[in-house]
C-alpha atoms as a PDB file:
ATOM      1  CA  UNK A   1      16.711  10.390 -16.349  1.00  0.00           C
ATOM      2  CA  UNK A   2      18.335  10.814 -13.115  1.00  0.00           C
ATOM      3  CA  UNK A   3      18.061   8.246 -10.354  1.00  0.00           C
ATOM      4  CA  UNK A   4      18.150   9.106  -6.571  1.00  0.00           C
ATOM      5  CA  UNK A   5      18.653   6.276  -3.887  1.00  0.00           C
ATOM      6  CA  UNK A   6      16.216   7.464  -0.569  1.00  0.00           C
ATOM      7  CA  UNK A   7      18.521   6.901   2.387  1.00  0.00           C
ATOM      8  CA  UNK A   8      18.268   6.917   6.181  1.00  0.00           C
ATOM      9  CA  UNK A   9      19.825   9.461   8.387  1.00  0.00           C
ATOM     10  CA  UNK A  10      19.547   8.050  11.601  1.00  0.00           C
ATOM     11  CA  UNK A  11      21.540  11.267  13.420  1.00  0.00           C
ATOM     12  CA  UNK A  12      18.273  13.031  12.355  1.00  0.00           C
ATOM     13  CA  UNK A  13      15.568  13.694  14.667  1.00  0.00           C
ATOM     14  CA  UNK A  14      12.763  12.840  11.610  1.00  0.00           C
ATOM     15  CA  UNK A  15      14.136   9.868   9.558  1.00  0.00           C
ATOM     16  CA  UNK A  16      12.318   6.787   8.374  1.00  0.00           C
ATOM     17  CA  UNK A  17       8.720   5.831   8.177  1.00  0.00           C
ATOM     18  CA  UNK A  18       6.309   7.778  10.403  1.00  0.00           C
ATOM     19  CA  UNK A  19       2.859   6.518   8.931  1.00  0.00           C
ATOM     20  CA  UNK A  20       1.405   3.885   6.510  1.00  0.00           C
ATOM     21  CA  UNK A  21      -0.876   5.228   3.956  1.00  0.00           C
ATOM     22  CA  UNK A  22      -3.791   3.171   2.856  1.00  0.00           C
ATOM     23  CA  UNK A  23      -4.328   4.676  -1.034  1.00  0.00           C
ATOM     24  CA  UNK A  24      -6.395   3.882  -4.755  1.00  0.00           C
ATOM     25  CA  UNK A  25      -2.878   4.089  -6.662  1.00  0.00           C
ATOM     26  CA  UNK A  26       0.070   2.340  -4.502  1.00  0.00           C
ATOM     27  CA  UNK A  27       3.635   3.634  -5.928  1.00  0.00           C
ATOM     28  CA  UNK A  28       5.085   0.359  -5.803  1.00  0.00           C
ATOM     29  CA  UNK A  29       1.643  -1.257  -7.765  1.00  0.00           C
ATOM     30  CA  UNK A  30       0.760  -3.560  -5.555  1.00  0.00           C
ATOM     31  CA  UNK A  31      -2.676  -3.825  -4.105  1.00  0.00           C
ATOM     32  CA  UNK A  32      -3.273  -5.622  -0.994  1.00  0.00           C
ATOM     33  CA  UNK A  33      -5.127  -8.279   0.175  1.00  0.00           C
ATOM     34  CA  UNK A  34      -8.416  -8.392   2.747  1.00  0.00           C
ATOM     35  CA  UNK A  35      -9.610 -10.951   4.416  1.00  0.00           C
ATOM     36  CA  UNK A  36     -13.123 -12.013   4.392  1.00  0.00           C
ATOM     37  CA  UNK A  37     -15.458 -14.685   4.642  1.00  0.00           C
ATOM     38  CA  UNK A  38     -17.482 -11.984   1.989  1.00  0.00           C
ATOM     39  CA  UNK A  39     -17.928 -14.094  -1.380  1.00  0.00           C
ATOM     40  CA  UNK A  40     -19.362 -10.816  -3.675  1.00  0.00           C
ATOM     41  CA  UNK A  41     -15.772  -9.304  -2.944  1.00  0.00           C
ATOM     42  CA  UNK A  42     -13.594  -8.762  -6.106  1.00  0.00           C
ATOM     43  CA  UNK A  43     -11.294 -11.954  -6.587  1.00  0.00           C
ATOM     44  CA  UNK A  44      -8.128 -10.534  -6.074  1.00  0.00           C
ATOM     45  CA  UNK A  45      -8.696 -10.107  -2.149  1.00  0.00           C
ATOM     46  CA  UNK A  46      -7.880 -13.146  -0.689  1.00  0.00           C
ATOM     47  CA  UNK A  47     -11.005 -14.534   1.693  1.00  0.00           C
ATOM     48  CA  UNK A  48     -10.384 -15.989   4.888  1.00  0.00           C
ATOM     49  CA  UNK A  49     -12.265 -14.399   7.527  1.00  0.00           C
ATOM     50  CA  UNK A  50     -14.844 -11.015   8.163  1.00  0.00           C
ATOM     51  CA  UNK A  51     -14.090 -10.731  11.614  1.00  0.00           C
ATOM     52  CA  UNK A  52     -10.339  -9.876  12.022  1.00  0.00           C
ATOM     53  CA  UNK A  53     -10.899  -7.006   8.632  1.00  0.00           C
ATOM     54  CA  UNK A  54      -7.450  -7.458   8.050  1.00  0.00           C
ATOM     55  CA  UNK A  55      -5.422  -6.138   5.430  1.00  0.00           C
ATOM     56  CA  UNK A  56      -2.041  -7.624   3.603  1.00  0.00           C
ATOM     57  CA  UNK A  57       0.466  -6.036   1.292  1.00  0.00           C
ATOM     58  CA  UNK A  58       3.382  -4.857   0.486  1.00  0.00           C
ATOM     59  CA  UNK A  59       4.453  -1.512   2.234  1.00  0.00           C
ATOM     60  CA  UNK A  60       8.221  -0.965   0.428  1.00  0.00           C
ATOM     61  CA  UNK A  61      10.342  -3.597  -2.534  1.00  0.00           C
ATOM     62  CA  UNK A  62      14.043  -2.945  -2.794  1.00  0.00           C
ATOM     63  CA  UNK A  63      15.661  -1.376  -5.677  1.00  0.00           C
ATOM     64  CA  UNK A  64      11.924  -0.973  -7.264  1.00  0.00           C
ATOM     65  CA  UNK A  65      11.898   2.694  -9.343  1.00  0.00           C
ATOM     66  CA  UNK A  66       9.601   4.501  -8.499  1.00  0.00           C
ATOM     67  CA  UNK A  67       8.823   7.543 -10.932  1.00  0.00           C
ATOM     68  CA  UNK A  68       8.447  10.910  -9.060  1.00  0.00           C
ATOM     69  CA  UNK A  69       8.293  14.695 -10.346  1.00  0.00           C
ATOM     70  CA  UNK A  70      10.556  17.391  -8.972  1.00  0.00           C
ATOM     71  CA  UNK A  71       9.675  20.777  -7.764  1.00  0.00           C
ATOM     72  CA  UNK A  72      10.137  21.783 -10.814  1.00  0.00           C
ATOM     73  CA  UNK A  73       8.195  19.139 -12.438  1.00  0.00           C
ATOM     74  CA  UNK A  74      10.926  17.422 -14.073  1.00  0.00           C
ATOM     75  CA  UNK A  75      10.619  13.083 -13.828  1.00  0.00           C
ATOM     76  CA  UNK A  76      12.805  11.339 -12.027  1.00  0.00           C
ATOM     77  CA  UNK A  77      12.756   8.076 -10.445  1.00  0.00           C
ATOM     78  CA  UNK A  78      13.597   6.914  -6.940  1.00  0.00           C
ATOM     79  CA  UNK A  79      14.489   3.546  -4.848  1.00  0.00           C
ATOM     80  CA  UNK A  80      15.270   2.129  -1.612  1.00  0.00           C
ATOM     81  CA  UNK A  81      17.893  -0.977  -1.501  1.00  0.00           C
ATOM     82  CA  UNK A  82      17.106  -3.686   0.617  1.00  0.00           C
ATOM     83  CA  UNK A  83      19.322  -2.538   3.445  1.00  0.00           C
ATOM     84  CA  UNK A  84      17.133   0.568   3.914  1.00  0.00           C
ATOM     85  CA  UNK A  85      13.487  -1.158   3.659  1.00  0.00           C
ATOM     86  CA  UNK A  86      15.185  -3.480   6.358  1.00  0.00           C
ATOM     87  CA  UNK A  87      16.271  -0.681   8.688  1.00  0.00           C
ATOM     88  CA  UNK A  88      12.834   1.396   7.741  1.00  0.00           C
ATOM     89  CA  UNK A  89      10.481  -1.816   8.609  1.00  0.00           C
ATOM     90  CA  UNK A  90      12.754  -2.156  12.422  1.00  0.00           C
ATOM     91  CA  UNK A  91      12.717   1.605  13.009  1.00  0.00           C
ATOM     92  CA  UNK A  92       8.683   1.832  12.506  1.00  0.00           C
ATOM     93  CA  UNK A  93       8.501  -0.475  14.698  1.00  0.00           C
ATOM     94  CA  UNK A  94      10.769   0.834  17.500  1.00  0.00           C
ATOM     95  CA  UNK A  95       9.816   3.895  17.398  1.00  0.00           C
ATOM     96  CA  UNK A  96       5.966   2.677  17.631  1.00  0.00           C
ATOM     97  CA  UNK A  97       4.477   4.032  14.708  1.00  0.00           C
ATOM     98  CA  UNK A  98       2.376   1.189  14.252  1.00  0.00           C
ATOM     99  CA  UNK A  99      -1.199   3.372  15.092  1.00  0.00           C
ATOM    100  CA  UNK A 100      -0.070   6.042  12.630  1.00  0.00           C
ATOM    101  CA  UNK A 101      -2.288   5.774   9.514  1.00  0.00           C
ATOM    102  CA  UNK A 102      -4.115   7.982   7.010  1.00  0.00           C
ATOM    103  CA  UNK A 103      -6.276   7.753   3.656  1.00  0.00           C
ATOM    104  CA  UNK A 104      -4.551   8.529   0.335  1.00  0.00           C
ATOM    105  CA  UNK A 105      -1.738  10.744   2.233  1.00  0.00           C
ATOM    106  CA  UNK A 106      -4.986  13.108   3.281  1.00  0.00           C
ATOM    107  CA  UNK A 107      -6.677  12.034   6.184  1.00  0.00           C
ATOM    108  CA  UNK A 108      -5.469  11.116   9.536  1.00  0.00           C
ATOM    109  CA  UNK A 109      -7.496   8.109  10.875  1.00  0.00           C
ATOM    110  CA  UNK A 110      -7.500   5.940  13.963  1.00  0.00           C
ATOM    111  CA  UNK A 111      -8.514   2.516  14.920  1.00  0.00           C
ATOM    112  CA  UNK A 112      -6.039   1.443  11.969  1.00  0.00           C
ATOM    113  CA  UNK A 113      -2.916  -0.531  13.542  1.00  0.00           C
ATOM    114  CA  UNK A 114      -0.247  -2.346  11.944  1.00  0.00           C
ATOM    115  CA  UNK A 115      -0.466  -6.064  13.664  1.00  0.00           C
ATOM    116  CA  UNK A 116       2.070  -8.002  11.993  1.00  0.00           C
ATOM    117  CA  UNK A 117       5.402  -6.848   9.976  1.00  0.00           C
ATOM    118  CA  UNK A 118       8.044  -8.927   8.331  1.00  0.00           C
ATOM    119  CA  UNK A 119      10.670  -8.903   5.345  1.00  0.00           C
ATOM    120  CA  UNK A 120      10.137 -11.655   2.872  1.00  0.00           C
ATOM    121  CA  UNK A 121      13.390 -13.601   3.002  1.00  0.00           C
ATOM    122  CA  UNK A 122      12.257 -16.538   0.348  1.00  0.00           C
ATOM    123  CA  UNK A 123       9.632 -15.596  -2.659  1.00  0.00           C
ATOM    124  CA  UNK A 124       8.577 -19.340  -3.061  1.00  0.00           C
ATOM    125  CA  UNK A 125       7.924 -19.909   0.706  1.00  0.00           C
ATOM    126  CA  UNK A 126       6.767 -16.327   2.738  1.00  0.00           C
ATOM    127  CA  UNK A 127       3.378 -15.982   4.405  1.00  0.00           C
ATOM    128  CA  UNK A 128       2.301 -13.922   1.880  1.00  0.00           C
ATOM    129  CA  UNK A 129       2.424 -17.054  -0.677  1.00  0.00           C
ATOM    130  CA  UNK A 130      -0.612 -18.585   0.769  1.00  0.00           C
ATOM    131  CA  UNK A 131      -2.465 -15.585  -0.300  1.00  0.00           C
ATOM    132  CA  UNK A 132      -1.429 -16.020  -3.567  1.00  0.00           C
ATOM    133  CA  UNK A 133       0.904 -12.980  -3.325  1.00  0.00           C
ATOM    134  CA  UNK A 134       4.738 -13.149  -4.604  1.00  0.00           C
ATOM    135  CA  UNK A 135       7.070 -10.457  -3.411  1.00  0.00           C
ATOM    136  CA  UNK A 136      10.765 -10.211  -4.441  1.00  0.00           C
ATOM    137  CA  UNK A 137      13.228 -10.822  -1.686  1.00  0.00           C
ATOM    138  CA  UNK A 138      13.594  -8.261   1.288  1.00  0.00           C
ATOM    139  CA  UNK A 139      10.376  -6.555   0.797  1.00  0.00           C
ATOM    140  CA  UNK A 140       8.931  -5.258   3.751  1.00  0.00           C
ATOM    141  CA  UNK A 141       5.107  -6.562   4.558  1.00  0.00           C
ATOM    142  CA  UNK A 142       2.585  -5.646   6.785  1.00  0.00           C
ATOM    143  CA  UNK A 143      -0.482  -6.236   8.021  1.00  0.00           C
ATOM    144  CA  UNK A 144      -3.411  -4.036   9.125  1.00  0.00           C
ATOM    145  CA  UNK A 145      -6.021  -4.588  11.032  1.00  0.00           C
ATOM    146  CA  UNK A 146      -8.936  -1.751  10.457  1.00  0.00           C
ATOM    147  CA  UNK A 147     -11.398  -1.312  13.342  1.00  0.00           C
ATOM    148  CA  UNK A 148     -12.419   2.213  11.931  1.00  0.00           C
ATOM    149  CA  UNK A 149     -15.869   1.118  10.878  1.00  0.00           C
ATOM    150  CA  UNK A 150     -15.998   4.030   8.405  1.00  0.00           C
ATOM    151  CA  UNK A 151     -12.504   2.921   6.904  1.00  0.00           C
ATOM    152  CA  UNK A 152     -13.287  -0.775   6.568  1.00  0.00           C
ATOM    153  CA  UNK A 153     -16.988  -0.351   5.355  1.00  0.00           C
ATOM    154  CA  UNK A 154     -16.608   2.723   2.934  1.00  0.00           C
ATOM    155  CA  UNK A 155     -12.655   2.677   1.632  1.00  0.00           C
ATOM    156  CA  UNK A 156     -11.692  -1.261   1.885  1.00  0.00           C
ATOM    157  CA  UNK A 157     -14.671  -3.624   0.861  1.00  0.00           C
ATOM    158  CA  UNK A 158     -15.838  -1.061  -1.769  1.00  0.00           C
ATOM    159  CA  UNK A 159     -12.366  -1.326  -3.552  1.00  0.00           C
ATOM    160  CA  UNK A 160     -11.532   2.653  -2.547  1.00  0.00           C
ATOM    161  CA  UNK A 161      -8.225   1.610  -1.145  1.00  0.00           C
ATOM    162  CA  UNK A 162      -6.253  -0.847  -2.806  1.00  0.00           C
ATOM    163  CA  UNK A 163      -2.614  -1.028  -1.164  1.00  0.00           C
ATOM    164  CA  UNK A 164      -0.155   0.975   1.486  1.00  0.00           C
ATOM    165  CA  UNK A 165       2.056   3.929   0.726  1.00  0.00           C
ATOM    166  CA  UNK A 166       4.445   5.224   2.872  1.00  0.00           C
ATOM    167  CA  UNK A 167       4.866   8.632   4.816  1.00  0.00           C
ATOM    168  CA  UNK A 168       8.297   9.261   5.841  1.00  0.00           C
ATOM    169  CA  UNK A 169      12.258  11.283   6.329  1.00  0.00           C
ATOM    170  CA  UNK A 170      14.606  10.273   3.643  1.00  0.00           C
ATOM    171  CA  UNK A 171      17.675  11.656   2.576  1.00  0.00           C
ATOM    172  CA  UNK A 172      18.836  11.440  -1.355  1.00  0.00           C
ATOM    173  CA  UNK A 173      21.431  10.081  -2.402  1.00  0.00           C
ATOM    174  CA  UNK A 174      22.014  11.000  -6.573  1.00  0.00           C
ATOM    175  CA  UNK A 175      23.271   7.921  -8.466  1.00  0.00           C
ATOM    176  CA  UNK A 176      24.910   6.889 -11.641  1.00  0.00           C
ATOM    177  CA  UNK A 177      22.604   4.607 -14.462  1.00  0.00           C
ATOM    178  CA  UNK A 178      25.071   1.949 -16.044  1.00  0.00           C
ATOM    179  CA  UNK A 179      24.060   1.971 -19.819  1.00  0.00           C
ATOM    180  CA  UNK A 180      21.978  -1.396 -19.056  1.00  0.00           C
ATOM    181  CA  UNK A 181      20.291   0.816 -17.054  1.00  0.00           C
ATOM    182  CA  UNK A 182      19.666   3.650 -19.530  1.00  0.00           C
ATOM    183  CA  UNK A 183      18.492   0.792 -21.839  1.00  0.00           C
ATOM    184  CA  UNK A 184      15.873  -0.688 -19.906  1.00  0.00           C
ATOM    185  CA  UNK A 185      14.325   3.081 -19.154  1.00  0.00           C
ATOM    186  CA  UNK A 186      14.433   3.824 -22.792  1.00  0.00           C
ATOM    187  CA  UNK A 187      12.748   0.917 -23.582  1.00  0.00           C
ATOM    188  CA  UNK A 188       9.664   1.266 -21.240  1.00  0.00           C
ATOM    189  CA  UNK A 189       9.057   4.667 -22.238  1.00  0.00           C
ATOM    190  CA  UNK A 190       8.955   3.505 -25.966  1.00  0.00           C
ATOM    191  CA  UNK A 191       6.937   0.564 -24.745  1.00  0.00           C
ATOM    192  CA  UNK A 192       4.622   3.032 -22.752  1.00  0.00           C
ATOM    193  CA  UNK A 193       5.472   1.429 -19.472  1.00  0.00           C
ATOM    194  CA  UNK A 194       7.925   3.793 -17.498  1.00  0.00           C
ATOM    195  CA  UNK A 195       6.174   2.788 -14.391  1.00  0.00           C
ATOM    196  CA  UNK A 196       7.767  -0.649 -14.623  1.00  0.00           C
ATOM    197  CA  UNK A 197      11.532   0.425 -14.727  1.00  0.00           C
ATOM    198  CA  UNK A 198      14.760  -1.586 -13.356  1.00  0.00           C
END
């Protein structure tokens, strides 16, 4: 199956991460958190407090596959190495991107803004460990906070939403699978799992 790295190209005028997408079915499968005081909530959103309606999760891991279709609906799968999530969490940032948000890559929506960002450095001692969350090193985390009554009321505390995708300019970047590799994709297809690939 080929493998394509997702690269920056910073000479572009569109390149990196223009929006955060809050979706049902996150590519990287991981929901995020919420935090409420709300006790009938699901127990895997963490509950801390109604007010802020803040949301936690991962946005991009490094060197996760991803599995995507072509045009031509042939499977592929795709990555980002830890350099690039690094240089895609700074630019979205810089180039204040932090109000841009939509609903399942469909719907533009406001009163959604990215509050705090960060790249875990240390599994066994990020933020995101109090929440009872484990990332692997240099994936990039964010949290939302959702002020879009609709959003928060209708999408996030009735489950509708359940982690961030992103919206972005990459460039590919074809690469060779060492037979390890090759192995390990064989193996989660037989197992039924292709999603989970090295």
């Amino acid at each position: 199956m080929k493998v394509v790295e997702f690269t920056l190209d910073e000479d572009s005028e569109d390149c990196g991460v223009f929006a955060i997408s809050l979706v049902e079915q996150p590519a990287i499968e991981e929901n995020f958190k919420f935090f409420s005081k709300d006790k009938k909530q699901p127990a895997k959103f963490a509950t801390i407090d109604s007010d802020k309606r803040i949301v936690m999760g991962a946005v991009m891991i490094p060197d996760m596959h991803i599995l995507r279709l072509d045009e031509d609906g042939n499977q592929y799968n795709c990555f980002f190495s830890k350099d690039t999530v690094r240089r895609v969490s700074e630019l979205y940032m810089l180039q204040s991107k932090h109000k841009n948000a939509t609903i399942d890559h469909q719907r533009v929506v406001n009163g959604i803004t990215t509050v705090e960002t960060w790249i875990v450095e240390d599994s066994k001692i990020d933020k995101t460990k109090l929440h009872g969350l484990e990332y692997p090193i240099g994936t990039w985390v964010a949290c939302m906070k959702i002020e879009n009554e609709d959003v928060w009321q209708n999408y996030v505390k009735e489950g509708v939403v359940k982690g961030f995708s992103i919206e972005g300019y990459f460039d590919e970047k074809p690469t060779n699978m060492s037979e390890v590799d090759v192995l390990d994709q064989i193996r989660a297809i037989i197992l039924g799992d292709e999603n989970k690939t090295v």
